[in-house]
Protein backbone atom coordinates (compact mmCIF):
# COMPACT_ATOMS: atom_id res chain seq x y z
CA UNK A 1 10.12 19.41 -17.29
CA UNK A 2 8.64 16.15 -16.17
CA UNK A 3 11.12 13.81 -14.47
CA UNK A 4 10.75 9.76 -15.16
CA UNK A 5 7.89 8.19 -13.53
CA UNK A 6 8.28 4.24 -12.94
CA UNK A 7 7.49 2.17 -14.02
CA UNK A 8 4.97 -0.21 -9.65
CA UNK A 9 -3.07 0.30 -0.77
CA UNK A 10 -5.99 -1.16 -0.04
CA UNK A 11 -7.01 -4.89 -0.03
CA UNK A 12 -8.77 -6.20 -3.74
CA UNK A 13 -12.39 -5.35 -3.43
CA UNK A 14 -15.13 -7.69 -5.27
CA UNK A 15 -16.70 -4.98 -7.32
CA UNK A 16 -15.63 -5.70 -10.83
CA UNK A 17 -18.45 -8.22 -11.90
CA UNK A 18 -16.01 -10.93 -12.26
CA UNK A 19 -16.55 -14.49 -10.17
CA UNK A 20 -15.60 -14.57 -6.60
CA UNK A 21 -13.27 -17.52 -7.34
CA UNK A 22 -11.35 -15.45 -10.11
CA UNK A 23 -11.30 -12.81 -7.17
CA UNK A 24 -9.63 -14.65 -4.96
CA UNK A 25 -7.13 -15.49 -7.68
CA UNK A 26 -6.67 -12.00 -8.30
CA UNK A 27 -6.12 -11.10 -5.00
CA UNK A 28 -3.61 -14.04 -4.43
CA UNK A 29 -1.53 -12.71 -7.68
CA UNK A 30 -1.18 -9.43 -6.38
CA UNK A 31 -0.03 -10.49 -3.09
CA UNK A 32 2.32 -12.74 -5.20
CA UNK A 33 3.58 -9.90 -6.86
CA UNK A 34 3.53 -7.75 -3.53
CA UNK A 35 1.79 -4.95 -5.05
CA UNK A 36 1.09 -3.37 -1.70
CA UNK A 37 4.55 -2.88 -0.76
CA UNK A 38 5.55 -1.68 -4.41
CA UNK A 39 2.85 0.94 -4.09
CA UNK A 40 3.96 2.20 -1.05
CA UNK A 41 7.36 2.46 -2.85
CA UNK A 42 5.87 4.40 -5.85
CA UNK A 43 4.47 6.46 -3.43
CA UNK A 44 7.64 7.46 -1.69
CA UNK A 45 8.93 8.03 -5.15
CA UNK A 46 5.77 10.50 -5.95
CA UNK A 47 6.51 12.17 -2.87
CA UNK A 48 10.00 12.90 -3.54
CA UNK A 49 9.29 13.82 -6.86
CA UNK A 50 6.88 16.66 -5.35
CA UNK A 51 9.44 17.79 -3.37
CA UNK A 52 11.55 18.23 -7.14
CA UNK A 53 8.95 19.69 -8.37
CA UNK A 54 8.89 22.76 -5.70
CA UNK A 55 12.34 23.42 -5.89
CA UNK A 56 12.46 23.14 -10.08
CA UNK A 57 9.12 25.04 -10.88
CA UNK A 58 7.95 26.55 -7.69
CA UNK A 59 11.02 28.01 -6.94
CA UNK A 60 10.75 26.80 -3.10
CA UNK A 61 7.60 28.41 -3.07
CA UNK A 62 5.10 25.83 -2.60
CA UNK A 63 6.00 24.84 1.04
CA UNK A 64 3.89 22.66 3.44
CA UNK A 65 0.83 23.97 1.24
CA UNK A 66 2.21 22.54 -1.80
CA UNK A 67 3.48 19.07 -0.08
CA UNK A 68 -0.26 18.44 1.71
CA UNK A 69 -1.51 18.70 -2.06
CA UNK A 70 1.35 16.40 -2.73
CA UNK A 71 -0.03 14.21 0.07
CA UNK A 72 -3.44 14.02 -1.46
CA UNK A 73 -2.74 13.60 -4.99
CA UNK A 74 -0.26 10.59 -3.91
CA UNK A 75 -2.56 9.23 -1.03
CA UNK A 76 -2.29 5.70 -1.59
CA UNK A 77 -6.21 4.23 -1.70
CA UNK A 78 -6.82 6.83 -4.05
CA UNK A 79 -3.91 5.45 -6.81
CA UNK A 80 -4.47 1.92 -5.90
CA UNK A 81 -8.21 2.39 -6.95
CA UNK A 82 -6.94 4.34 -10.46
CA UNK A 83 -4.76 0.94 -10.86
CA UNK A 84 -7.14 -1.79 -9.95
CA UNK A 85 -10.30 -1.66 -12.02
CA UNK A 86 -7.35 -1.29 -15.43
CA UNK A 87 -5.62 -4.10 -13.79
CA UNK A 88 -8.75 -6.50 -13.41
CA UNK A 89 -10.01 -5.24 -17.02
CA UNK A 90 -6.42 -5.94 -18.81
CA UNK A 91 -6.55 -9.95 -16.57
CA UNK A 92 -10.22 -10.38 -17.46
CA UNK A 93 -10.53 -14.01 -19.19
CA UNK A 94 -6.05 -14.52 -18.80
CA UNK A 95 -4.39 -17.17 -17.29
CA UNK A 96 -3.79 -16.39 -13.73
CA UNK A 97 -2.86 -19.97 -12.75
CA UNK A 98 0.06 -19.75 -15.37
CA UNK A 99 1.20 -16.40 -12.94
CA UNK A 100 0.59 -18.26 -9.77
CA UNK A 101 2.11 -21.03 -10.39
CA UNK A 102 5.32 -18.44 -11.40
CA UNK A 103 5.44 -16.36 -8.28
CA UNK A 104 3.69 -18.23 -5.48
CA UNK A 105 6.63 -20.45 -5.46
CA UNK A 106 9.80 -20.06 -3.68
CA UNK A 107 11.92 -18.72 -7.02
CA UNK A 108 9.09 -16.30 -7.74
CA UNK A 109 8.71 -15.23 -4.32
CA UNK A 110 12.65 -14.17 -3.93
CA UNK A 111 12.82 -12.61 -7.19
CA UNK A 112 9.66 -10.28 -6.17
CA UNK A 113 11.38 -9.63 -3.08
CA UNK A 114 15.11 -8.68 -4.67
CA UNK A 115 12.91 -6.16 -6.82
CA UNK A 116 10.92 -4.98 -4.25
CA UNK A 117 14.03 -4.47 -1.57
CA UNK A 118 15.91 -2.85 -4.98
CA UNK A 119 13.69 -0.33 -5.31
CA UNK A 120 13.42 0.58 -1.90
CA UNK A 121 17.02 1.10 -1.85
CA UNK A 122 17.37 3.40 -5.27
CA UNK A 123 14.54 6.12 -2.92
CA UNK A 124 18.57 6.86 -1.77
CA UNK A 125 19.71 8.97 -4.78
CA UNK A 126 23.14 8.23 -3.51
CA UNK A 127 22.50 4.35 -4.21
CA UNK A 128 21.13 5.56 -7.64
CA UNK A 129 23.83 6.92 -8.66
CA UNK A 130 25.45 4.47 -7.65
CA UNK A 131 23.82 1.76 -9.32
CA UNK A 132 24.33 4.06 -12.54
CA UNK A 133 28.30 4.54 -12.44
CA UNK A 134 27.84 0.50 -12.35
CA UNK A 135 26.37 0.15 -14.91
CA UNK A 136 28.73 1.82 -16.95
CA UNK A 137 31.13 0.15 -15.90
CA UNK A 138 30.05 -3.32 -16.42
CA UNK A 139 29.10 -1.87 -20.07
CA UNK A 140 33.07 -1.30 -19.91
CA UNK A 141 33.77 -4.55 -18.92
CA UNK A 142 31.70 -6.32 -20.93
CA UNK A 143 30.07 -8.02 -18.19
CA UNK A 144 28.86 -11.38 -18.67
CA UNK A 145 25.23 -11.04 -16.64
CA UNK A 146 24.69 -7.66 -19.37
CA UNK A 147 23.42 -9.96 -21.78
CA UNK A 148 20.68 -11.78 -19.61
CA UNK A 149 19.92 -8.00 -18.47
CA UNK A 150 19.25 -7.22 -22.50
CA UNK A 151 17.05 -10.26 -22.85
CA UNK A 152 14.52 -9.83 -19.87
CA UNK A 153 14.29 -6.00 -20.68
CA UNK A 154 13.53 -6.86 -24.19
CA UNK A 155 11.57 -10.13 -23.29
CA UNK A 156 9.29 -7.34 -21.11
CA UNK A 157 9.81 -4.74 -23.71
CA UNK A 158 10.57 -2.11 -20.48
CA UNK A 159 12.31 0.59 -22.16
CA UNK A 160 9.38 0.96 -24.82
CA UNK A 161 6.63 0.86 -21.71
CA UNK A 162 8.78 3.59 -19.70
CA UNK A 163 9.37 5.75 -22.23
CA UNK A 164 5.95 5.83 -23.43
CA UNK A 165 4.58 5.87 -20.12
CA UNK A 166 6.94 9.49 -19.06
CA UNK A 167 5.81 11.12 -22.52
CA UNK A 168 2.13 10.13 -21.63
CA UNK A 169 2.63 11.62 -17.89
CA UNK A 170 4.69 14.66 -19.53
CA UNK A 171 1.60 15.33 -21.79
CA UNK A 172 -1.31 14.90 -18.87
CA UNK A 173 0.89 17.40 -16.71
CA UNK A 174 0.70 19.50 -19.35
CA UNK A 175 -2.75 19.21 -19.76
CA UNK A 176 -3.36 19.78 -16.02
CA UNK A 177 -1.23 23.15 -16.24
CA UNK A 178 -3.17 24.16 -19.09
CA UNK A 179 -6.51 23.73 -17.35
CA UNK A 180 -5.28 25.65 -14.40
CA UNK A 181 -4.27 28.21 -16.58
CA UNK A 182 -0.54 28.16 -15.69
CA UNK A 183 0.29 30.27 -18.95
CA UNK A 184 -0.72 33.51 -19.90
CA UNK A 185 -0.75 32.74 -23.08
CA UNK A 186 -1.98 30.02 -25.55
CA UNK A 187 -0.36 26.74 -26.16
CA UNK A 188 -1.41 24.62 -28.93
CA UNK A 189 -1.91 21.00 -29.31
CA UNK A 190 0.92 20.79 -31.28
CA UNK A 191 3.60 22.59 -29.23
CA UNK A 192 2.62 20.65 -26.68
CA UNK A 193 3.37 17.41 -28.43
CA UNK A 194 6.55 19.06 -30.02
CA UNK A 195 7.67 19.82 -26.40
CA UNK A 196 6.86 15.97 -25.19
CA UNK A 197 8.69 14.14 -28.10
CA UNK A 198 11.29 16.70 -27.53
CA UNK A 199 11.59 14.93 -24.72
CA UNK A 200 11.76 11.58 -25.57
CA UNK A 201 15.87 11.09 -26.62
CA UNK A 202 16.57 12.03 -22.46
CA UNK A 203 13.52 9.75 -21.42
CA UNK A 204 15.02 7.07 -23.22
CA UNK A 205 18.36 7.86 -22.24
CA UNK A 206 17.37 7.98 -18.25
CA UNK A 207 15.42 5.05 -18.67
CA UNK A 208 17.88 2.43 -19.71
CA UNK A 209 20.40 3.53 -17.61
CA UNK A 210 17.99 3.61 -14.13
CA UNK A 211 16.54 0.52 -15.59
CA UNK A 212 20.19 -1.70 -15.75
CA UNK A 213 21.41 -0.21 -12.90
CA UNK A 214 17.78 -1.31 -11.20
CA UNK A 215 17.70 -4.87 -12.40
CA UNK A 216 21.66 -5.47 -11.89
CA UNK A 217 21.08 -4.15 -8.23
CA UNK A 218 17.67 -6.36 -7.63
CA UNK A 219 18.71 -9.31 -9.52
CA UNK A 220 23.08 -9.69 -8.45
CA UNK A 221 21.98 -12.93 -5.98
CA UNK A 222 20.19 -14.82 -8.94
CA UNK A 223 21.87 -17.56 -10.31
CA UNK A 224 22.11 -17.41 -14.02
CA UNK A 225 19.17 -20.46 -14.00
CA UNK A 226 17.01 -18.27 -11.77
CA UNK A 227 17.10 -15.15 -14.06
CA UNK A 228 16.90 -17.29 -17.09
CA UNK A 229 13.71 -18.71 -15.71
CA UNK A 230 12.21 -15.42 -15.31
CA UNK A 231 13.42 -14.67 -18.89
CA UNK A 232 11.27 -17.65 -20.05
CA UNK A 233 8.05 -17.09 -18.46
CA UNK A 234 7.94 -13.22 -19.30
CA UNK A 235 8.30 -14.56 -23.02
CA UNK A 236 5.19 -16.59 -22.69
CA UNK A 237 1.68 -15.49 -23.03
CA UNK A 238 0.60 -15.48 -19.37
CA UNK A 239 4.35 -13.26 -18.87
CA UNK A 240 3.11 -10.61 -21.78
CA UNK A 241 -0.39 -10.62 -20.43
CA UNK A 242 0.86 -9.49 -17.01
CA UNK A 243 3.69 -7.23 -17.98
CA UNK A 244 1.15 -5.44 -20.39
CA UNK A 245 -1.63 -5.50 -17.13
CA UNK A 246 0.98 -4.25 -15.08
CA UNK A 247 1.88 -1.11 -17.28
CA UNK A 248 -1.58 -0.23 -18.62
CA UNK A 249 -2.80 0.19 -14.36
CA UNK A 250 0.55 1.96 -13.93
CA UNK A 251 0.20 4.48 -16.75
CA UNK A 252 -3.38 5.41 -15.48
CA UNK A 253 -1.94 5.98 -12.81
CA UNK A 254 0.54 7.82 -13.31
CA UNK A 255 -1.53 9.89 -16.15
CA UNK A 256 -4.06 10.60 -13.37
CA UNK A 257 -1.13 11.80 -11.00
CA UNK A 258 0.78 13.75 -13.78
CA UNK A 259 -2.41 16.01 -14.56
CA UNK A 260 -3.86 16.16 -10.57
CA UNK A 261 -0.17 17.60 -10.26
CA UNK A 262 0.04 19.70 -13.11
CA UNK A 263 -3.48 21.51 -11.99
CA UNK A 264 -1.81 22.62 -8.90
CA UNK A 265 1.15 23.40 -9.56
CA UNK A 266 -0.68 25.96 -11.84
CA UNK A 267 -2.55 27.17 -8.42
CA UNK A 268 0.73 27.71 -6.91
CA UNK A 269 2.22 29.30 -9.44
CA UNK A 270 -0.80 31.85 -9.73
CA UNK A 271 -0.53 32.68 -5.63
CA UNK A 272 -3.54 30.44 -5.06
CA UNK A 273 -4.04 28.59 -1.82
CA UNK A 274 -5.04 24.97 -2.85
């Protein structure tokens, strides 16, 4: 039922109890990392995934009703503020100098920029699909730049976080149509998870192939030295420690999202004005 969510705002705000100067770093990171921009992406991605979700399970029904309720569950200061305090807690006491010192400079800085001008350009499902049929074929071809591809998704272990992180969103929109009483009759705990890790072979599936066709898009301008740096720090500790930052804010996110969405959706689907 639940489509892949991907795996990416308002200014940092000092109210985590941490020291102003470690703040300031944090704030510095994520405009390293352009977090702003990616969440307006993510945004337009939740977006058009509401609009999915009214033709797949409302049947067209849910209308401007159901995409203001869209709106609000995706407004963007209220998922930057689900990411940010799991952020700052998964950073707390890691070396943020080791990140700066990554993507403050001018390699880092283009790389984030090739992602973030990727991912704007795969909101076209035309480009998508696209980017899919390529990857396939350089699977055909044997493509030489495949092989760095394998080693910085497994270096940042991204299938495993994706996958997990669309079963976790499957389950919490479950939960959130349970809650709004979507079913007229009972589900158990365990159909639920039967349902979810039924799942999990087309997650997977979905996810490698969006994921190649992603990072072959964002990262075709790198010379092999500039990916192969980015291989190398994401296989140090300061790369893990961010990677795993990045993901744990993203999934409470995007568990938050998955049951907000699930609860009305179970409105709609009950005639109720939400």
């Amino acid at each position: 039922m639940l489509k892949r969510f991907y795996l990416i705002v308002v200014f940092l705000m000092p109210a985590f109890g941490v020291a102003a100067q470690d703040t300031a770093r944090l704030d510095a990171l994520t405009d390293a990392l352009q977090l702003h921009e990616i969440f307006a992406v993510m945004q337009q991605e939740g977006l058009n995934y509401g609009r999915d979700l009214d033709r797949e399970l409302l049947n067209n029904a849910g209308g401007e009703k159901w995409q203001q309720a869209v709106d609000e569950i995706y407004q963007s200061e209220r998922i930057w503020q689900t990411f940010l305090p799991r952020f700052a807690a998964e950073l707390d006491g890691a070396d943020l100098e080791a990140m700066l010192a990554f993507f403050e400079n001018e390699r880092g800085h283009r790389i984030i920029s090739l992602e973030l001008s990727a991912r704007r350009a795969l909101l076209d499902e035309d480009l998508e699909q696209e980017s899919r049929e390529a990857y396939h074929a350089m699977l055909g071809e044997g493509h030489p730049r495949l092989a760095m591809l394998e080693d910085f998704i497994e270096a940042n272990d991204l299938v495993e976080y994706n996958v997990m992180g669309a079963m976790n969103a499957s389950y919490a929109f479950y939960n959130g149509m349970i809650d709004g009483q979507a079913f007229d009759f009972e589900l158990t705990e365990d159909e639920i998870l039967r349902d979810v890790w039924s799942q999990e072979a087309e997650i997977r599936l979905d996810t490698q192939e969006w994921l190649y066709g992603y990072l072959m898009r964002a990262y075709a301008p790198l010379s092999d030295d500039d990916l192969q740096a980015y291989i190398d720090f994401s296989a140090t500790k300061a790369g893990r420690v961010l990677n795993a930052a990045l993901f744990a804010g993203f999934d409470e996110v995007f568990t938050n999202v998955s049951k907000a969405l699930g609860l009305s959706a179970a409105g709609f689907m009950q005639g109720e004005d939400l």
